[in-house]
PDB file of N, CA and C in Angstrom:
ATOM      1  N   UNK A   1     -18.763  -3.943  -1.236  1.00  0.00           N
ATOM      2  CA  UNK A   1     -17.633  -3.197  -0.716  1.00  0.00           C
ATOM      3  C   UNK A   1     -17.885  -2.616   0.671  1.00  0.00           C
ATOM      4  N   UNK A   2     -19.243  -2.984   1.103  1.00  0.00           N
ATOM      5  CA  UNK A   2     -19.476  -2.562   2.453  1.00  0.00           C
ATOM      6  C   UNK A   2     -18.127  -3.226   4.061  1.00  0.00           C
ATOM      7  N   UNK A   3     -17.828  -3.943   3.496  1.00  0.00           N
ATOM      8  CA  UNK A   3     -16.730  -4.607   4.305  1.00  0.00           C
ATOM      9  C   UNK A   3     -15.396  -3.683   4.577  1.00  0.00           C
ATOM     10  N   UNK A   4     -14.899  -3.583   2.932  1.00  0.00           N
ATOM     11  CA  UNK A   4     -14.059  -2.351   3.017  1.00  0.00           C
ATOM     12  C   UNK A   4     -13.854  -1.432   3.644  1.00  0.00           C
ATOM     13  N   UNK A   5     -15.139  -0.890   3.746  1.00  0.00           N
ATOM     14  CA  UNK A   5     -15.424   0.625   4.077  1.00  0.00           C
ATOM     15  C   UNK A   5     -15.232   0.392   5.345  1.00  0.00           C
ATOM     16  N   UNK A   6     -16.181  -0.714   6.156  1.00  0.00           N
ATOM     17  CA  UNK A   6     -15.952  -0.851   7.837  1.00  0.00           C
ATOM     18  C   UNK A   6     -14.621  -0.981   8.105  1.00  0.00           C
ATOM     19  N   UNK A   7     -14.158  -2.064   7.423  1.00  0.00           N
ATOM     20  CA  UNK A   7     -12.460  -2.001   7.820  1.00  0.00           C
ATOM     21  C   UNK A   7     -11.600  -0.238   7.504  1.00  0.00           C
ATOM     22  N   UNK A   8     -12.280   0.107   6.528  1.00  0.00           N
ATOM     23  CA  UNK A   8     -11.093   1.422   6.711  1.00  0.00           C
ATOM     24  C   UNK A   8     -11.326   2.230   7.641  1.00  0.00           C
ATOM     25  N   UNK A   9     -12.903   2.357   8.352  1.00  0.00           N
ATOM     26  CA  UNK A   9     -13.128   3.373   9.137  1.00  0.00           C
ATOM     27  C   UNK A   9     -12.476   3.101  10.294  1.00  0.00           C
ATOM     28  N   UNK A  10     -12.564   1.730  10.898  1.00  0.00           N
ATOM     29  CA  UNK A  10     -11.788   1.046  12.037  1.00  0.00           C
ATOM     30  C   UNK A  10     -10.763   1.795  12.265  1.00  0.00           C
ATOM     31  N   UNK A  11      -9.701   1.261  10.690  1.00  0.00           N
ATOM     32  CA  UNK A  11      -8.281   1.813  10.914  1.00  0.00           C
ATOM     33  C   UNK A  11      -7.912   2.714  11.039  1.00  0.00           C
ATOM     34  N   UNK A  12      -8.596   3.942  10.453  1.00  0.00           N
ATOM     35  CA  UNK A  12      -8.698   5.727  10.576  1.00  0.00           C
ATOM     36  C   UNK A  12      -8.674   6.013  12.054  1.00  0.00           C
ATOM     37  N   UNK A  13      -9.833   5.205  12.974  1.00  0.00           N
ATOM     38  CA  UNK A  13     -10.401   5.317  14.280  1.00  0.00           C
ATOM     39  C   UNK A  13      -8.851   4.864  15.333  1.00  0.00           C
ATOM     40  N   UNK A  14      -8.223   3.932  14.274  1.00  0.00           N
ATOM     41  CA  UNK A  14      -7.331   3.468  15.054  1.00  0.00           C
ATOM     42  C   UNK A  14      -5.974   4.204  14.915  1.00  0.00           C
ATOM     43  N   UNK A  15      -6.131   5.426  13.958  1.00  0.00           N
ATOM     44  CA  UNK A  15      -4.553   5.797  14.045  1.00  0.00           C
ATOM     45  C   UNK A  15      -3.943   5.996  12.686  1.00  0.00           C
ATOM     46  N   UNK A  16      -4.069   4.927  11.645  1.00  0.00           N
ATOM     47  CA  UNK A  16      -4.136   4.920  10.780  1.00  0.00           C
ATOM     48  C   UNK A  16      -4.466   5.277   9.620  1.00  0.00           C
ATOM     49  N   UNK A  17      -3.356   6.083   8.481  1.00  0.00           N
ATOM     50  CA  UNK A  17      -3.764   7.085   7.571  1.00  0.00           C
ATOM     51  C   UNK A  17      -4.499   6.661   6.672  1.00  0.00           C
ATOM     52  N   UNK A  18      -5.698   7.282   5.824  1.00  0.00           N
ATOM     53  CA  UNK A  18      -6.713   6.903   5.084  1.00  0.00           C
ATOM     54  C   UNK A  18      -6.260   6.026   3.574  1.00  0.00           C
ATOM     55  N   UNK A  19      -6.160   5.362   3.027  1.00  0.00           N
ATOM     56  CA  UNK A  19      -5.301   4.257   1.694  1.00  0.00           C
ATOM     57  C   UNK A  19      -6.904   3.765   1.286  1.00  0.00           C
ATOM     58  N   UNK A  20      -6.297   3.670   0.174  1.00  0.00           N
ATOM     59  CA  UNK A  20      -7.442   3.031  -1.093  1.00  0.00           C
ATOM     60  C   UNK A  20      -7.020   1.464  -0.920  1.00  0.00           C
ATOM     61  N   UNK A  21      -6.123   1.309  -0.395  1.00  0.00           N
ATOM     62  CA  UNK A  21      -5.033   0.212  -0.448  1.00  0.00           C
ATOM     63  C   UNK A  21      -5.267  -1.215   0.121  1.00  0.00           C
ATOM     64  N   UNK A  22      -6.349  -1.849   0.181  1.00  0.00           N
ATOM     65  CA  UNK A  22      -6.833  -2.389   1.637  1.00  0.00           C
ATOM     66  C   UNK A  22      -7.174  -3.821   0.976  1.00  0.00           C
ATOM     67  N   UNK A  23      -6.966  -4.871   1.224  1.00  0.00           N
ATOM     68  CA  UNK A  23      -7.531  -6.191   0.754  1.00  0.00           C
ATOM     69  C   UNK A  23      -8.160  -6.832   1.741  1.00  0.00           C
ATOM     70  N   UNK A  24      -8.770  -7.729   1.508  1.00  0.00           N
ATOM     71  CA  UNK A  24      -9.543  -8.579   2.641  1.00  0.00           C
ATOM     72  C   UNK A  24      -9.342 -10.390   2.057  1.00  0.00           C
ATOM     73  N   UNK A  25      -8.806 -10.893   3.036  1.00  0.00           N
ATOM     74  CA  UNK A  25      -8.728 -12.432   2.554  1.00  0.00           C
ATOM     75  C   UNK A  25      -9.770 -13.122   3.638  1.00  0.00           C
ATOM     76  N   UNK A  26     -10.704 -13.411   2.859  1.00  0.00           N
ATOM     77  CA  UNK A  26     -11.610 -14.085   4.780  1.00  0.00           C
ATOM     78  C   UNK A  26     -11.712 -15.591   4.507  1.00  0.00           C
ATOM     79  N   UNK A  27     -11.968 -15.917   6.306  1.00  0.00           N
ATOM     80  CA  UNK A  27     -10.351 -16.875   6.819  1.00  0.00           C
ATOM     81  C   UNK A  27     -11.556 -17.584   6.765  1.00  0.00           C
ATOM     82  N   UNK A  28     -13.206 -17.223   7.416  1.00  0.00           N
ATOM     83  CA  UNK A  28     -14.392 -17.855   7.624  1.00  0.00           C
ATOM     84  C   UNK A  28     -15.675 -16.690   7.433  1.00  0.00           C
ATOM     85  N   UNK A  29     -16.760 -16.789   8.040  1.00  0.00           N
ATOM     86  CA  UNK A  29     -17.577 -15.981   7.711  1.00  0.00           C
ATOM     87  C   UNK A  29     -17.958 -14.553   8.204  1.00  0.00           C
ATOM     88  N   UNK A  30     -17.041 -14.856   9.068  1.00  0.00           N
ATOM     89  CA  UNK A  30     -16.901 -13.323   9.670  1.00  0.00           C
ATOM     90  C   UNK A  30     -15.599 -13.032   9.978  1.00  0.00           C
ATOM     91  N   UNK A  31     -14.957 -13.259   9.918  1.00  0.00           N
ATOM     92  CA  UNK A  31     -13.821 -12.391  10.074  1.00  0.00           C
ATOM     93  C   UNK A  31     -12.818 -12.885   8.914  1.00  0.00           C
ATOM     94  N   UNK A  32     -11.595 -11.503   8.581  1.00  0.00           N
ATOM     95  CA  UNK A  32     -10.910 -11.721   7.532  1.00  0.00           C
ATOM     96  C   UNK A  32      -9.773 -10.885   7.398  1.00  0.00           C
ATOM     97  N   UNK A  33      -8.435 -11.517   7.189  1.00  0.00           N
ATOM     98  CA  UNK A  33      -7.063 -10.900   7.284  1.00  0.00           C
ATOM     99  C   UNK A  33      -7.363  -9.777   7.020  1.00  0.00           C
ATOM    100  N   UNK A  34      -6.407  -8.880   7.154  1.00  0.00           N
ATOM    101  CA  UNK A  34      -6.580  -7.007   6.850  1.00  0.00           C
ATOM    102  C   UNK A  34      -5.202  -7.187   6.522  1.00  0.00           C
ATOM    103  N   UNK A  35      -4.846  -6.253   4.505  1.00  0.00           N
ATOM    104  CA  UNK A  35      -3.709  -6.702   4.331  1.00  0.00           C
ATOM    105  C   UNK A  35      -3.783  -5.383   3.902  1.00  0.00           C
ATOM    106  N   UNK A  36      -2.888  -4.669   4.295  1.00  0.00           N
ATOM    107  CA  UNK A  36      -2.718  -2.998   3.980  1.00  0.00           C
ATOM    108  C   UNK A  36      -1.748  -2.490   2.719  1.00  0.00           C
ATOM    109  N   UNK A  37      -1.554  -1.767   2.319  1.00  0.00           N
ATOM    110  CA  UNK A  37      -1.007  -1.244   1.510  1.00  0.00           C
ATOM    111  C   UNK A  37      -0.261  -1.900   0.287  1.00  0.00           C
ATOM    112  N   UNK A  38      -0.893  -3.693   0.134  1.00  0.00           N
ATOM    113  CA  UNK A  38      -0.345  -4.422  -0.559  1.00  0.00           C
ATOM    114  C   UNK A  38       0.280  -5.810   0.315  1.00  0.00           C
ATOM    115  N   UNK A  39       1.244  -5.579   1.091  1.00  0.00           N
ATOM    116  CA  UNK A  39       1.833  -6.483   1.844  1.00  0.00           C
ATOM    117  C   UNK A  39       1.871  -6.472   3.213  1.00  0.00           C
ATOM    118  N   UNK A  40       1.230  -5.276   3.637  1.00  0.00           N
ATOM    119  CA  UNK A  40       1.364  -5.332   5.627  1.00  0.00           C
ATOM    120  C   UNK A  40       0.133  -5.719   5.674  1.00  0.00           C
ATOM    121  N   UNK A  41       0.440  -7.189   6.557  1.00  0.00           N
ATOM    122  CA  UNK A  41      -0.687  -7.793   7.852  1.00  0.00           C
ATOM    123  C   UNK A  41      -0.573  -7.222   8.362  1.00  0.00           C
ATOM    124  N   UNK A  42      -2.418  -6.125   8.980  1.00  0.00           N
ATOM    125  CA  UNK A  42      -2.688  -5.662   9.567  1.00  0.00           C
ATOM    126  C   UNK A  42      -3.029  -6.395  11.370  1.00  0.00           C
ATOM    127  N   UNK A  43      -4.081  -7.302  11.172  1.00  0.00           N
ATOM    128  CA  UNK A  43      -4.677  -8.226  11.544  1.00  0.00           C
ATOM    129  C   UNK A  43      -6.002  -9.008  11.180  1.00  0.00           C
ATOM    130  N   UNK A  44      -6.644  -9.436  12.378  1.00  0.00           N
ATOM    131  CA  UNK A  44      -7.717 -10.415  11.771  1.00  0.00           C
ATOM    132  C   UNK A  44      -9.433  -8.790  11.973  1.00  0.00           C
ATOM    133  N   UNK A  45      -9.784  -9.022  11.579  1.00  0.00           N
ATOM    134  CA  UNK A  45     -10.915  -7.741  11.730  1.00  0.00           C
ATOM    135  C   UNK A  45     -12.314  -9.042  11.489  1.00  0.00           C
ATOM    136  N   UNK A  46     -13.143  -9.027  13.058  1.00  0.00           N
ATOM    137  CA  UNK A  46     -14.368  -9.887  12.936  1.00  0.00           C
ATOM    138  C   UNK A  46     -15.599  -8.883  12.831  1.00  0.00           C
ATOM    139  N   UNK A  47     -16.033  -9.149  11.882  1.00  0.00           N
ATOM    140  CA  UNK A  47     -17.570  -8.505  10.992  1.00  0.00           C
ATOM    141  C   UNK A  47     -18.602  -8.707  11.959  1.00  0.00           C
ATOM    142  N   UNK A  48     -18.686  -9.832  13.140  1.00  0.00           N
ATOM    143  CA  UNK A  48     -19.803  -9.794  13.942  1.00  0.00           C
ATOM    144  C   UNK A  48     -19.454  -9.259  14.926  1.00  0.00           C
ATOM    145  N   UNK A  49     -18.379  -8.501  16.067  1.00  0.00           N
ATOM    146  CA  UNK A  49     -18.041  -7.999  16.823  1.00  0.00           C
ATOM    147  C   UNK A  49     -17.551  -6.233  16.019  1.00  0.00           C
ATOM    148  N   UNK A  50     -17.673  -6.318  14.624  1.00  0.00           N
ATOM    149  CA  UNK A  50     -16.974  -4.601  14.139  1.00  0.00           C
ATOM    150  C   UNK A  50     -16.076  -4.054  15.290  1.00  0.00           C
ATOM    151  N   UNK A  51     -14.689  -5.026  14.897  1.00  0.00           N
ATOM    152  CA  UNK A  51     -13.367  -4.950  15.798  1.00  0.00           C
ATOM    153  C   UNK A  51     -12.476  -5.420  15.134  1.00  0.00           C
ATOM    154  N   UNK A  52     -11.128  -5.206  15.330  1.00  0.00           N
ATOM    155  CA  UNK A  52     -10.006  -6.248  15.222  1.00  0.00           C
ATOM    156  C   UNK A  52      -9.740  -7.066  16.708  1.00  0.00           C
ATOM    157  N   UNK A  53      -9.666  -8.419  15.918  1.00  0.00           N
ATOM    158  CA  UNK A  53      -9.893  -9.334  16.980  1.00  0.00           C
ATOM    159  C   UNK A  53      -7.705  -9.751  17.293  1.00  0.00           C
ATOM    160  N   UNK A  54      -7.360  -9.541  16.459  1.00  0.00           N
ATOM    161  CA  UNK A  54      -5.821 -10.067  16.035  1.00  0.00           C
ATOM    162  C   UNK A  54      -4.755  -9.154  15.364  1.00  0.00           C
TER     163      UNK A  54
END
């Protein structure tokens, strides 16, 4: 769940209110859709840059 956690801190950093809510679909080995609260595409978030790339 270490993935999680980076992606939520991102989104906090980015503006975004704190949700338990968070899925990850990954597209390849580092990076992976950010699907928020159930149905909002966030974007793409890459694990070797700890960014959203999309």
């Amino acid at each position: 769940m270490a993935k999680v956690q980076e992606v939520k801190k991102a989104m906090v950093a980015l503006g975004y209110p704190k949700t338990e809510y968070i899925e990850l679909e990954e597209l390849d080995n580092s990076r992976s859709k950010v699907i928020y609260d159930g149905h909002f595409i966030i974007g793409i978030y890459d694990f070797e840059r700890h960014t959203f790339v999309d």
